[in-house]
C-alpha atoms as a PDB file:
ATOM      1  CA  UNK A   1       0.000   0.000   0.000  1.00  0.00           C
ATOM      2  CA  UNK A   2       1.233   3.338  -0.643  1.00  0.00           C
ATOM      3  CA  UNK A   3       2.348   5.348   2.216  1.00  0.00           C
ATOM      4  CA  UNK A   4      -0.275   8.315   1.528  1.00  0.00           C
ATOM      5  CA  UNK A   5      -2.843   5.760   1.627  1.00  0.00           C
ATOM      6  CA  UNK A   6      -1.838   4.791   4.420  1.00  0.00           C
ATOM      7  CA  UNK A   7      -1.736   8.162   5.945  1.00  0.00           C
ATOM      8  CA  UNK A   8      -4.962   8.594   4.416  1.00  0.00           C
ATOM      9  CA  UNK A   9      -6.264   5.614   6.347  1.00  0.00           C
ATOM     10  CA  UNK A  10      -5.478   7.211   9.522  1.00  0.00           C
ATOM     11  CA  UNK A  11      -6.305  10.893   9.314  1.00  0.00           C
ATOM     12  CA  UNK A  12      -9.871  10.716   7.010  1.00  0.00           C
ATOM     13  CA  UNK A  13     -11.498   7.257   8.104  1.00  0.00           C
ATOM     14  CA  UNK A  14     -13.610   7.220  11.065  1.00  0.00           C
ATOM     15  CA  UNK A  15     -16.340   5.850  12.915  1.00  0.00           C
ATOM     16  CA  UNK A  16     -19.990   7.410  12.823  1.00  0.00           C
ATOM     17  CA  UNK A  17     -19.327   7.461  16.853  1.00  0.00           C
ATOM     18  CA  UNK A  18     -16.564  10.107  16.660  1.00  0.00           C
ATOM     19  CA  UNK A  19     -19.186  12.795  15.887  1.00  0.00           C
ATOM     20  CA  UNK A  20     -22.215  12.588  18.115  1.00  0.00           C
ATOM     21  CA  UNK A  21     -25.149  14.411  16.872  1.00  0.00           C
ATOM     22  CA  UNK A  22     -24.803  17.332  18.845  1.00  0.00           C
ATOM     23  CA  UNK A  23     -21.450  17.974  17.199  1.00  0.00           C
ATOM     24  CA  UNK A  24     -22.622  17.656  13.812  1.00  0.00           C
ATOM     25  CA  UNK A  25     -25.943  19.933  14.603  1.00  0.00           C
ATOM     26  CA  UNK A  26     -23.584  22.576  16.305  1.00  0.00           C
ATOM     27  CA  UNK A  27     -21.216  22.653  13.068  1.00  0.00           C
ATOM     28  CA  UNK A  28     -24.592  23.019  11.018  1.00  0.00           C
ATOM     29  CA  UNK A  29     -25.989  25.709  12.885  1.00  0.00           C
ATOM     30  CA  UNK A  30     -22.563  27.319  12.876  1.00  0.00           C
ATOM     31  CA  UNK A  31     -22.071  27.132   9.260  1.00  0.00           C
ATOM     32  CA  UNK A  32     -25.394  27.428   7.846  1.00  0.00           C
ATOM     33  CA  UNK A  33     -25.256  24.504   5.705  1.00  0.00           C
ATOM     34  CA  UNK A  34     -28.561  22.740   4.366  1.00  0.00           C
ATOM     35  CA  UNK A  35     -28.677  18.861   3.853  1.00  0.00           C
ATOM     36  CA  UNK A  36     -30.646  17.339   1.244  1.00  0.00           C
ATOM     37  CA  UNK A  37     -30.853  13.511   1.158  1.00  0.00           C
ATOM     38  CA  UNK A  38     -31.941  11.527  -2.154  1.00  0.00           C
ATOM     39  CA  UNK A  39     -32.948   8.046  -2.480  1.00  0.00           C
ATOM     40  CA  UNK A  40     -33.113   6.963  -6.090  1.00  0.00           C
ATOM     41  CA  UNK A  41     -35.512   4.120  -6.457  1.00  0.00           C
ATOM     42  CA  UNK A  42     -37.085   1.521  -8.443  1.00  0.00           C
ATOM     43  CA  UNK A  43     -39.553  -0.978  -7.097  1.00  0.00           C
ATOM     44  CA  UNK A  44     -38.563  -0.723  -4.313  1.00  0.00           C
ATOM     45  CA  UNK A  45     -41.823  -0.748  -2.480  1.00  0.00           C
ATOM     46  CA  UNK A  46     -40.736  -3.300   0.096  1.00  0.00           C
ATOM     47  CA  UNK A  47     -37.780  -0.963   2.051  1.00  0.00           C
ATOM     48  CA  UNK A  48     -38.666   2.523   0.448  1.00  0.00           C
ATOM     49  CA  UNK A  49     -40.729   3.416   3.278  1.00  0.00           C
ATOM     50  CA  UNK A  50     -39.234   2.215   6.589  1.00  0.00           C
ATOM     51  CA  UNK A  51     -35.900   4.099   5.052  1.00  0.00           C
ATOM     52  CA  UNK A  52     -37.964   7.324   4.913  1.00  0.00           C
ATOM     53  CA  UNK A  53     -39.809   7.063   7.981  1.00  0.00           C
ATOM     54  CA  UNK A  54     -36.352   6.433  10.206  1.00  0.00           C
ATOM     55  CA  UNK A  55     -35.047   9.707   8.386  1.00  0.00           C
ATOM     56  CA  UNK A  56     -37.633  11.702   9.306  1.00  0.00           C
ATOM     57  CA  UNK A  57     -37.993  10.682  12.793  1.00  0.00           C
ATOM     58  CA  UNK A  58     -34.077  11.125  13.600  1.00  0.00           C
ATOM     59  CA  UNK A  59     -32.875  13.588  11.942  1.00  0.00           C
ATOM     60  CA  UNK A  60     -35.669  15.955  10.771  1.00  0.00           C
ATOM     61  CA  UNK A  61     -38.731  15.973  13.873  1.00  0.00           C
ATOM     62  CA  UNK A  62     -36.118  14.954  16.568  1.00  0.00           C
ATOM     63  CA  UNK A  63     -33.193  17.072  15.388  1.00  0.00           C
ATOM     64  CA  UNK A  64     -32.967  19.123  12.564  1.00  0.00           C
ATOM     65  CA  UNK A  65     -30.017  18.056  10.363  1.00  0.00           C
ATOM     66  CA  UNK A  66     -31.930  16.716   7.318  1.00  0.00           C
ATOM     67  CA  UNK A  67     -33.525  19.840   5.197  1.00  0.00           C
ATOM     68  CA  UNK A  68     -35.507  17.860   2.267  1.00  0.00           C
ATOM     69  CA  UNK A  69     -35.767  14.394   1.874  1.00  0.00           C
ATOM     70  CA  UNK A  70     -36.881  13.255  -1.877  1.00  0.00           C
ATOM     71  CA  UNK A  71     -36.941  10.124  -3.397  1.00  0.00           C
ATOM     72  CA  UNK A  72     -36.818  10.041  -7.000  1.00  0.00           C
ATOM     73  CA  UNK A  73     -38.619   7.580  -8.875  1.00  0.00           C
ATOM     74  CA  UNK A  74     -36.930   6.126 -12.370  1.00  0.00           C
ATOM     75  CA  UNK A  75     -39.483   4.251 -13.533  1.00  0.00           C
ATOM     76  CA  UNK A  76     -41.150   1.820 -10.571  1.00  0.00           C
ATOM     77  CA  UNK A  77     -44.397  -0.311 -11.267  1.00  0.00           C
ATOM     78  CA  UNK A  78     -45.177  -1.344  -8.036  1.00  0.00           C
ATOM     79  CA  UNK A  79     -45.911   1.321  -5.441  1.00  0.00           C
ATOM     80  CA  UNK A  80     -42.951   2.597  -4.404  1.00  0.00           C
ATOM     81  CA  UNK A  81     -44.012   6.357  -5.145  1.00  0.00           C
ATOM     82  CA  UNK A  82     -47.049   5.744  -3.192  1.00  0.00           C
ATOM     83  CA  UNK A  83     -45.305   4.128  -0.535  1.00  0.00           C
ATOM     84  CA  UNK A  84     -42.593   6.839  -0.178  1.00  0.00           C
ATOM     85  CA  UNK A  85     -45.184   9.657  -0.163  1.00  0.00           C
ATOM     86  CA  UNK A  86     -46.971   8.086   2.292  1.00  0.00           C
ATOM     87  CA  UNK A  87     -44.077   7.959   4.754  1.00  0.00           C
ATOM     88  CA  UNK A  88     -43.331  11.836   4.269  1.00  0.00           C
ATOM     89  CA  UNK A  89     -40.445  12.042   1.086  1.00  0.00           C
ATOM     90  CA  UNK A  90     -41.281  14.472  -1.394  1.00  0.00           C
ATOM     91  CA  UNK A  91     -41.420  12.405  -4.506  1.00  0.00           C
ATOM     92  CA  UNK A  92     -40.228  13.264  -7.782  1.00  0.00           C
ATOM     93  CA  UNK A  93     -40.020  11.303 -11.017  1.00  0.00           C
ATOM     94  CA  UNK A  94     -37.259  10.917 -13.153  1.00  0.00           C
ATOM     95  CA  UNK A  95     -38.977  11.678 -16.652  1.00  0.00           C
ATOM     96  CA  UNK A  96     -40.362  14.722 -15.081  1.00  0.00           C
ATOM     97  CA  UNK A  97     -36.765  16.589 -14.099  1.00  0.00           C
ATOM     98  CA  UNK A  98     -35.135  18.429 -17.400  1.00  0.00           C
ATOM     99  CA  UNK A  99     -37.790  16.776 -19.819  1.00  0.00           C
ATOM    100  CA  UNK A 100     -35.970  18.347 -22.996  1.00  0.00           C
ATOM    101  CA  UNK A 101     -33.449  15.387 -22.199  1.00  0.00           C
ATOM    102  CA  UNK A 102     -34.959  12.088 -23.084  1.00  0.00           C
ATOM    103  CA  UNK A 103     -34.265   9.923 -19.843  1.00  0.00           C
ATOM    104  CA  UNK A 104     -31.893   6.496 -20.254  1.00  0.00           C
ATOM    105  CA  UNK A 105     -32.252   4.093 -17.829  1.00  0.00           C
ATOM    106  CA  UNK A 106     -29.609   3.381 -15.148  1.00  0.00           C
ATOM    107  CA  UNK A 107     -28.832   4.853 -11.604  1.00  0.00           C
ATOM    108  CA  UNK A 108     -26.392   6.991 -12.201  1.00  0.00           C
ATOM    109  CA  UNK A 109     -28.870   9.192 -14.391  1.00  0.00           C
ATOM    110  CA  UNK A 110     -31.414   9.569 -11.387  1.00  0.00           C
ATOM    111  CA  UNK A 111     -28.459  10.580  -9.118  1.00  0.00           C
ATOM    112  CA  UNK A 112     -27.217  12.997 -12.032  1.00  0.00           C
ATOM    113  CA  UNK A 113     -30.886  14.703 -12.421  1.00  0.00           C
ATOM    114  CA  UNK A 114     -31.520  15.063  -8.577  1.00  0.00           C
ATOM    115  CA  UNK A 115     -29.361  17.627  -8.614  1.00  0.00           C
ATOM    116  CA  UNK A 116     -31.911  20.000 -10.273  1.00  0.00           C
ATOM    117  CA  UNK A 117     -34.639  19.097  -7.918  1.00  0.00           C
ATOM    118  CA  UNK A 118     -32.599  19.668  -4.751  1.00  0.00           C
ATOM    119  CA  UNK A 119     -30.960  22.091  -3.068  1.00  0.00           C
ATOM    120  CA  UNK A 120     -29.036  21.062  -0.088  1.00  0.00           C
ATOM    121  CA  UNK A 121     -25.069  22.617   0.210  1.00  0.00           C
ATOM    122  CA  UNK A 122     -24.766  18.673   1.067  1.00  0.00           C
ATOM    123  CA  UNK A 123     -26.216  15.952  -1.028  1.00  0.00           C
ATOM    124  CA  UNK A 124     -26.334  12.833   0.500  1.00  0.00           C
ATOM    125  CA  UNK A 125     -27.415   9.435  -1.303  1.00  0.00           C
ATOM    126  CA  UNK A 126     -28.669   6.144   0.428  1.00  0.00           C
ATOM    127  CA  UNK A 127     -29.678   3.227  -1.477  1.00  0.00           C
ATOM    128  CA  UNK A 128     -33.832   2.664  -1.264  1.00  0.00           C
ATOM    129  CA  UNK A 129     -33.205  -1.541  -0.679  1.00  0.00           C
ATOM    130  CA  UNK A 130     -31.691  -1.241   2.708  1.00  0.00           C
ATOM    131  CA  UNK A 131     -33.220  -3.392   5.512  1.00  0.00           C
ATOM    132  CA  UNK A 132     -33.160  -2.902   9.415  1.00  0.00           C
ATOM    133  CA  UNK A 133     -32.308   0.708   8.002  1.00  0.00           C
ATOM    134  CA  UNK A 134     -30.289   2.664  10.666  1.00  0.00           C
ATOM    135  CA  UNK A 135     -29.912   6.899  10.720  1.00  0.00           C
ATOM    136  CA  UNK A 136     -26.229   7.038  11.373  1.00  0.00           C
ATOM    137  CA  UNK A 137     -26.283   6.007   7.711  1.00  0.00           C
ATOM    138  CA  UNK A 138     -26.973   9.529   6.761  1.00  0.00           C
ATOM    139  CA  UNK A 139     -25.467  11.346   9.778  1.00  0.00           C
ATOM    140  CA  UNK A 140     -22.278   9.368   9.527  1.00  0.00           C
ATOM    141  CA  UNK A 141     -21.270  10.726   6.520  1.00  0.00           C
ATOM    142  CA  UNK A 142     -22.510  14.046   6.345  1.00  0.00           C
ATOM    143  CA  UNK A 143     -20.859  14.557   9.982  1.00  0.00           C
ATOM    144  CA  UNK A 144     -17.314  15.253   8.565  1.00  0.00           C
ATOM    145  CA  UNK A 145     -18.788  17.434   5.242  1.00  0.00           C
ATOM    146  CA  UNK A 146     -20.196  20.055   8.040  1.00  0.00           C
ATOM    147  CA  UNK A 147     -17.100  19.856  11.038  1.00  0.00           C
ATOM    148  CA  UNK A 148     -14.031  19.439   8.373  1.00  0.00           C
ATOM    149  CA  UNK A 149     -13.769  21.952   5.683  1.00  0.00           C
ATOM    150  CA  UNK A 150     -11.266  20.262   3.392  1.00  0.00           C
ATOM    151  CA  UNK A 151     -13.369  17.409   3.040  1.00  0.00           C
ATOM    152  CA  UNK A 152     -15.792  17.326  -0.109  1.00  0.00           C
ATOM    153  CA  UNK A 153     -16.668  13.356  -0.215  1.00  0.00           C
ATOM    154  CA  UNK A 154     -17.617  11.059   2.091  1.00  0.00           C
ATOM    155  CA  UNK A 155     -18.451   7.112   1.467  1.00  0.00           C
ATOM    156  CA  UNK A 156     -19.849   5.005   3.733  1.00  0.00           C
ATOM    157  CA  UNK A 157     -18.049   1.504   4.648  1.00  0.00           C
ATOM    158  CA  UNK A 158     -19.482  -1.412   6.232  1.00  0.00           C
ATOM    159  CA  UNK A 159     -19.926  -5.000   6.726  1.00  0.00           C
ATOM    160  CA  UNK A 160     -21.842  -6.561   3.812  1.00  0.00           C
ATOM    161  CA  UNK A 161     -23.078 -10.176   5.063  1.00  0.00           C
ATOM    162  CA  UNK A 162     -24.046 -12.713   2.213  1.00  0.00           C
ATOM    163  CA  UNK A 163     -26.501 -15.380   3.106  1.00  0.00           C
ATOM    164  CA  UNK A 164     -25.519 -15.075   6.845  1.00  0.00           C
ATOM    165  CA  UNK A 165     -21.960 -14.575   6.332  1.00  0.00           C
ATOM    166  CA  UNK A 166     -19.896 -11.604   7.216  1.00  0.00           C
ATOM    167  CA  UNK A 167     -18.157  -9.403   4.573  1.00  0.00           C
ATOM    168  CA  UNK A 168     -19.135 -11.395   1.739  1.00  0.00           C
ATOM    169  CA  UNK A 169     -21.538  -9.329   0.229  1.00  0.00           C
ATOM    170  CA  UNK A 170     -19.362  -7.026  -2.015  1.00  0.00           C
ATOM    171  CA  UNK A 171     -18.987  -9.357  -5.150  1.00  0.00           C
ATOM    172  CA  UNK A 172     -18.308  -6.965  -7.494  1.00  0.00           C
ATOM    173  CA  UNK A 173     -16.010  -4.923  -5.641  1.00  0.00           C
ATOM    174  CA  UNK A 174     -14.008  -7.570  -4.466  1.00  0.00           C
ATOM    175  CA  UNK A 175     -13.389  -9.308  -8.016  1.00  0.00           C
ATOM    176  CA  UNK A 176     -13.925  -6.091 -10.069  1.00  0.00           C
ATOM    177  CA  UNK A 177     -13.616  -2.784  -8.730  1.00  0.00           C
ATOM    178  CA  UNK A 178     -11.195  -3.135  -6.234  1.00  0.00           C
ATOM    179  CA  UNK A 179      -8.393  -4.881  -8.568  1.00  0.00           C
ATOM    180  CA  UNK A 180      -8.944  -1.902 -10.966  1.00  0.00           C
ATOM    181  CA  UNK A 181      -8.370   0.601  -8.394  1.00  0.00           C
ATOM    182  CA  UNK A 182      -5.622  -0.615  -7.125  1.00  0.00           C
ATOM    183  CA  UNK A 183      -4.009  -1.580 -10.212  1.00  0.00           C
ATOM    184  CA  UNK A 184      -4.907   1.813 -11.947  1.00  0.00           C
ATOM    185  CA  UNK A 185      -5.665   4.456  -9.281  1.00  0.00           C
ATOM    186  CA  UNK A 186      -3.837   3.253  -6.442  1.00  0.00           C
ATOM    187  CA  UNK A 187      -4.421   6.470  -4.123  1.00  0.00           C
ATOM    188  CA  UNK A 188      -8.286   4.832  -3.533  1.00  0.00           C
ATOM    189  CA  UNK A 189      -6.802   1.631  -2.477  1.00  0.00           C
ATOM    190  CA  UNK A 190      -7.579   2.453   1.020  1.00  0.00           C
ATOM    191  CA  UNK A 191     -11.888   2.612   0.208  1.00  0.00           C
ATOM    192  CA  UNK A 192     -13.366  -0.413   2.253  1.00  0.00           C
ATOM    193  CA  UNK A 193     -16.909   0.307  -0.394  1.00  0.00           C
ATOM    194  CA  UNK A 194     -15.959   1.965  -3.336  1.00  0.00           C
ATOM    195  CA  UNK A 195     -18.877   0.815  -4.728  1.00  0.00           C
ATOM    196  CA  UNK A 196     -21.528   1.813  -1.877  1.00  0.00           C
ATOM    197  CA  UNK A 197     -24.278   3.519  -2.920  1.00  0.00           C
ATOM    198  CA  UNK A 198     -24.582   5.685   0.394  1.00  0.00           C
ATOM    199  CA  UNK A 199     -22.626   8.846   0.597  1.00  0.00           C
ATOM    200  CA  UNK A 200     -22.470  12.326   0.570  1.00  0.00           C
ATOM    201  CA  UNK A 201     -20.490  14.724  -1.051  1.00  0.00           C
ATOM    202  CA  UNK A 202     -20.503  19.057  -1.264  1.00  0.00           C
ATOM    203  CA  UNK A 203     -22.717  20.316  -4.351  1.00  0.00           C
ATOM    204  CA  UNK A 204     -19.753  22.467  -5.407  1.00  0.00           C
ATOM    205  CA  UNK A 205     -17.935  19.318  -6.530  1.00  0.00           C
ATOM    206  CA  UNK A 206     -20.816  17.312  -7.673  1.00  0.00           C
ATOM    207  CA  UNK A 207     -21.892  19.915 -10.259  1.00  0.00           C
ATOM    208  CA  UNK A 208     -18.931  19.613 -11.456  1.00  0.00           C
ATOM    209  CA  UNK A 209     -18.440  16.076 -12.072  1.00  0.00           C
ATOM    210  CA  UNK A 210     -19.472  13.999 -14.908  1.00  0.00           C
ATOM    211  CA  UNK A 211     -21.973  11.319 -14.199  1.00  0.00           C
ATOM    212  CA  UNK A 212     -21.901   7.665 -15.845  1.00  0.00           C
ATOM    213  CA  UNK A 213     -25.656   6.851 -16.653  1.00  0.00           C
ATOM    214  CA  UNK A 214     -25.335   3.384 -15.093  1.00  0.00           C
ATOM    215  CA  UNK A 215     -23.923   1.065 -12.595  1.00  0.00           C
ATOM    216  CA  UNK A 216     -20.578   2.853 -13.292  1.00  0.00           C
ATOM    217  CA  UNK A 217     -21.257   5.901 -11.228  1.00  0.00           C
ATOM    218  CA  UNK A 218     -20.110   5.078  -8.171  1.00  0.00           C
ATOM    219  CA  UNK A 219     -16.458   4.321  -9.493  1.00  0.00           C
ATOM    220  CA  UNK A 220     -16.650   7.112 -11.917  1.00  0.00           C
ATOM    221  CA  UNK A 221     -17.276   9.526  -9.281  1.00  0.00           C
ATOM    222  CA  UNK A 222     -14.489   8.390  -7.011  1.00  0.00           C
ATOM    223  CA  UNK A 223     -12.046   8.724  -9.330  1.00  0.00           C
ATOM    224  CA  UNK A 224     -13.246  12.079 -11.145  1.00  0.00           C
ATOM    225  CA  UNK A 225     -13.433  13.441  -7.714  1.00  0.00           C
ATOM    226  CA  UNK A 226      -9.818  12.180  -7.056  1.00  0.00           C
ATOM    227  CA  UNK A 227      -8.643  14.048  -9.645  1.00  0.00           C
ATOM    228  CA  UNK A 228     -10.441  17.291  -9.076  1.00  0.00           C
ATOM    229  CA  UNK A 229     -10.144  17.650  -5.394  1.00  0.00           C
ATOM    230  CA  UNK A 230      -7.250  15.406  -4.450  1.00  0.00           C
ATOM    231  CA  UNK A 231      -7.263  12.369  -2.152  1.00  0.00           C
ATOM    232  CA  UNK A 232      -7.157  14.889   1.359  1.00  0.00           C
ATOM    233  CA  UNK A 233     -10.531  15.915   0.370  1.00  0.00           C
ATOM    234  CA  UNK A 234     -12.203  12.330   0.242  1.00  0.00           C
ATOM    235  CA  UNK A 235     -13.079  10.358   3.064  1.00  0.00           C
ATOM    236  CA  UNK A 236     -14.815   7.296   4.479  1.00  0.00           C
ATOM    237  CA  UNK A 237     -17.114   6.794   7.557  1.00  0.00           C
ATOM    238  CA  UNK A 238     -17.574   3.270   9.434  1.00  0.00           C
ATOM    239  CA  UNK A 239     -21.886   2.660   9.968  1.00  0.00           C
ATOM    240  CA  UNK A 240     -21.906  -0.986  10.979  1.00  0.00           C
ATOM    241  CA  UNK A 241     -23.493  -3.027   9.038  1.00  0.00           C
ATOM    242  CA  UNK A 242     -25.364  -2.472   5.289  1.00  0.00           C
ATOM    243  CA  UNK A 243     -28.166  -5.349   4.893  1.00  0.00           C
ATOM    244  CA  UNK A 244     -30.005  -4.971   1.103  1.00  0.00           C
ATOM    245  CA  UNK A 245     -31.207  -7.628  -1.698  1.00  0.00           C
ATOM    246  CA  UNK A 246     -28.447  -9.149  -3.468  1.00  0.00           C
ATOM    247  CA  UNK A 247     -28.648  -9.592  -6.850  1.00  0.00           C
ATOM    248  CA  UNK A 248     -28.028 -12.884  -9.003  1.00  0.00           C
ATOM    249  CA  UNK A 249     -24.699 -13.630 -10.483  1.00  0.00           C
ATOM    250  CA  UNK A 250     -25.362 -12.868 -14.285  1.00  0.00           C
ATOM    251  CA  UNK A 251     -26.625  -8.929 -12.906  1.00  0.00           C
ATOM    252  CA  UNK A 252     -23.441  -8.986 -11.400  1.00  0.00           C
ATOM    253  CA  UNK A 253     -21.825 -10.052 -14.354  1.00  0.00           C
ATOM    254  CA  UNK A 254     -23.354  -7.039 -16.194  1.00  0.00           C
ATOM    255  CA  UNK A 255     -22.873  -4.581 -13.475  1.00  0.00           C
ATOM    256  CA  UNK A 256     -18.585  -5.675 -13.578  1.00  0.00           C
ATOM    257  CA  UNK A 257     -18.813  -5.179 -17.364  1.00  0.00           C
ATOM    258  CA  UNK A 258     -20.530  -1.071 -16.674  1.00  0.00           C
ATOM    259  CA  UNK A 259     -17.791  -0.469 -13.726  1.00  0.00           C
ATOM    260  CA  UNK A 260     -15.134  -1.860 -16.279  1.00  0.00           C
ATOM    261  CA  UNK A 261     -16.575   0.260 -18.801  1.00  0.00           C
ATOM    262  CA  UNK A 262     -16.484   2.890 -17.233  1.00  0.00           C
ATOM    263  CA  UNK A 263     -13.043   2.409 -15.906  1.00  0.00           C
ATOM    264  CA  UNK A 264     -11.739   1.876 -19.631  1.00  0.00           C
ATOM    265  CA  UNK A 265     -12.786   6.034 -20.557  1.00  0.00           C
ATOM    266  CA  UNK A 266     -11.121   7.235 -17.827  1.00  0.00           C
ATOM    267  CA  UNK A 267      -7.625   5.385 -18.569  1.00  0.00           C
ATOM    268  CA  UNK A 268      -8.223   6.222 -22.371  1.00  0.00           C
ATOM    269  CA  UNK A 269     -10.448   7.888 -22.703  1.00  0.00           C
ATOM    270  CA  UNK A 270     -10.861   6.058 -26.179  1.00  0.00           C
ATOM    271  CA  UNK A 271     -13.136   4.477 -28.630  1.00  0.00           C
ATOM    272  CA  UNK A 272     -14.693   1.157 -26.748  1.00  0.00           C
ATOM    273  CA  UNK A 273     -14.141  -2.047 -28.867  1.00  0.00           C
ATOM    274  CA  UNK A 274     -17.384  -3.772 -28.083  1.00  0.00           C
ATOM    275  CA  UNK A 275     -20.241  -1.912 -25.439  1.00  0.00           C
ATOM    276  CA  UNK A 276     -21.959  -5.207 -24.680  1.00  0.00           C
ATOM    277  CA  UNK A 277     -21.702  -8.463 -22.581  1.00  0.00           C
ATOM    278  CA  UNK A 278     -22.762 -11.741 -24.098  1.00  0.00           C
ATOM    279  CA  UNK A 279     -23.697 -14.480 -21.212  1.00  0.00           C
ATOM    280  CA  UNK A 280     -25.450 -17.597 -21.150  1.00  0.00           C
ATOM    281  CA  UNK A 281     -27.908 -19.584 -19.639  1.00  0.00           C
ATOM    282  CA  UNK A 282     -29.542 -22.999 -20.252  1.00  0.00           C
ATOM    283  CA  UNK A 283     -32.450 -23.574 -22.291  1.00  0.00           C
ATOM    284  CA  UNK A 284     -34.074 -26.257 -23.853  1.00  0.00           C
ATOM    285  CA  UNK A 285     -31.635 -27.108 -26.699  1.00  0.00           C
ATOM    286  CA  UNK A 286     -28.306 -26.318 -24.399  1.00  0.00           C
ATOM    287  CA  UNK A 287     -26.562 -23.011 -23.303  1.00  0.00           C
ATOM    288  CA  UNK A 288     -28.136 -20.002 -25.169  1.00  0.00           C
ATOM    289  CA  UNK A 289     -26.644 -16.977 -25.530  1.00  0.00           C
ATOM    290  CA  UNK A 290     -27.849 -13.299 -24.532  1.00  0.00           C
ATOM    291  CA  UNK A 291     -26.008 -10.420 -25.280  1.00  0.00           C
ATOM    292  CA  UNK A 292     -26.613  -7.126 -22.950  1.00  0.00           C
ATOM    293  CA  UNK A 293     -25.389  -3.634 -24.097  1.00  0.00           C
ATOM    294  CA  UNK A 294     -22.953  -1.688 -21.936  1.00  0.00           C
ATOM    295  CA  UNK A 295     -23.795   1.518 -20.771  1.00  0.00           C
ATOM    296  CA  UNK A 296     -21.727   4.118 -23.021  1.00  0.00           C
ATOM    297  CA  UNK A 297     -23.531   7.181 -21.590  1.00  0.00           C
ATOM    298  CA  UNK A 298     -21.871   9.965 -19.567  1.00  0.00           C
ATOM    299  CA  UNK A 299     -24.473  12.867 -18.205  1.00  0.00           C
ATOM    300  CA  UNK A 300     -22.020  16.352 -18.402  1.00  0.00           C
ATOM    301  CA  UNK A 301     -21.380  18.031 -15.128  1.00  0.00           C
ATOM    302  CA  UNK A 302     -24.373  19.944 -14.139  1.00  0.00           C
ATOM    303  CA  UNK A 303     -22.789  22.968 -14.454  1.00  0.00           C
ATOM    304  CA  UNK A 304     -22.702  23.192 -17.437  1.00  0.00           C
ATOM    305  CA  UNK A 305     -26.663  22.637 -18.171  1.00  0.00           C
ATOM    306  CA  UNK A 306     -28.619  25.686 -19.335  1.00  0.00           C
ATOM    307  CA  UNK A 307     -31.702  25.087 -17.000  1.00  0.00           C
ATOM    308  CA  UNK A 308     -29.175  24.198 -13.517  1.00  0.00           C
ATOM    309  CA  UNK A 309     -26.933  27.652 -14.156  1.00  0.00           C
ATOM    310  CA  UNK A 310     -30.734  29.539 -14.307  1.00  0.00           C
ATOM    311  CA  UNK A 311     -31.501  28.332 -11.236  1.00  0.00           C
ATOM    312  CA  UNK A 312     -28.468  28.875  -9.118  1.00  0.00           C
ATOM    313  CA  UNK A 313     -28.814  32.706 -10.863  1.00  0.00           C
ATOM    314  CA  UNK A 314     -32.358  32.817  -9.197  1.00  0.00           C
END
């Protein structure tokens, strides 16, 4: 390991209990900083809910660090929008935010358009499949964004169990993400979840960062961030334990082949070979094949968008 990650590892990773709430409200109040929280979502009917009421409850009717909480809808057929209203998000859908732009499918482009329906200093992101859902989620990360200054990113880390079994849950970042990183950007070697969905970062440096479409944006933003605001200003905040729905191996597959993808334009920035992922499964007559396309999308920073510079004139 190099020895600024390993300086890194000791000056900007903590635990969610070295800032108690009081702290982190004090720093608020003292800065003036507002908090918005986004959960993208997609049938997620099931967890969408008791993730919104624990918000609400903790950290915006029994202490006021959450400003707007709004869940934002790509696309759901069951009743997650329902569901989410019901437990007190504001609720926005996807196709409805900067309609001149024909929405794509993929997470990264719900994350990318919530910036123009928020308007937190802080933007914070959690996951909508999250069981036994716990505050300090939210409050662990945006803790060091309001009492350190330098510090523009935070990721969450945890324990990701897998059928009962302790730190197995991160396929993909153990067999895909976390080789590439190391072998390519070795400054993020010390991220225990590169790949975690729940973090917050300052909206000065997300509007300035492009945003992969897909499963890539998680990587993407880590290392675009790296390079814009330098390893001192990311960090990563211990919150237990992260229990969600794990997806089958072949979605895996697909999601390694995005996260490689996106990987690829950042060392080349180059012409892709071939944006798609051919995999198999068994049918009648033997193995048959399916081919997936890769996502080959990028959303521009937000800065640069006619309709986001308008509003932050208003």
């Amino acid at each position: 390991m190099l020895e600024e990650v390993e300086r890194w590892l000791s000056t900007r990773s903590w635990s969610a209990t070295e800032r108690p709430l009081h702290r982190i409200l004090a720093a608020k109040q003292r800065t003036g900083q507002t908090v918005s929280v986004v959960l993208p979502a997609l049938n997620e009917e099931a967890t969408v809910g008791d993730i919104v009421s624990v918000i609400r409850h903790d950290l915006m009717r029994q202490v006021p660090l959450v400003d707007e909480l709004v869940v934002v809808d790509s696309g759901s057929v069951d009743r997650t929008s329902e569901v989410a209203a019901a437990a007190g998000a504001r609720v926005v859908h996807r196709d409805g935010i900067l309609p001149r732009l024909p929405a794509v499918p993929g997470k990264g482009e719900v994350l990318w358009r919530s910036l123009l329906v928020t308007r937190g200093d802080i933007v914070c992101f959690v996951d909508a499949d999250l069981r036994d859902f716990s505050s300090d989620f939210v409050s662990g990360i945006v803790g060091p964004l309001l009492t350190e200054p330098d510090v523009d990113l935070v990721k969450a880390m945890y324990d990701r169990p897998l059928a009962g079994a302790a730190g197995q849950g991160g396929r993909v970042t153990e067999l895909m993400a976390r080789p590439l990183l190391n072998m390519h950007w070795p400054q993020l070697a010390g991220f225990v979840q590169p790949l975690g969905g729940e973090y917050a970062a300052r909206r000065s440096l997300l509007e300035q960062l492009p945003f992969p479409v897909g499963y890539g944006v998680e990587l993407g933003m880590l290392v675009d961030a790296l390079h814009l605001a330098g390893l001192d200003a990311l960090a990563q905040v211990d919150v237990g334990v992260r229990k969600h729905r794990h997806q089958d191996g072949q979605a895996l597959g697909r999601m390694a082949a995005a996260i490689y993808r996106t990987a690829q334009l950042r060392l080349a920035r180059g012409h892709l070979i071939r944006p798609s992922l051919t995999q198999f499964e068994r049918g009648e007559d033997g193995f048959e094949p399916r081919t997936y396309s890769v996502d080959t999308e990028e959303r521009p920073p937000m800065v640069d968008i006619a309709e986001y510079q308008a509003r932050k004139a208003a």
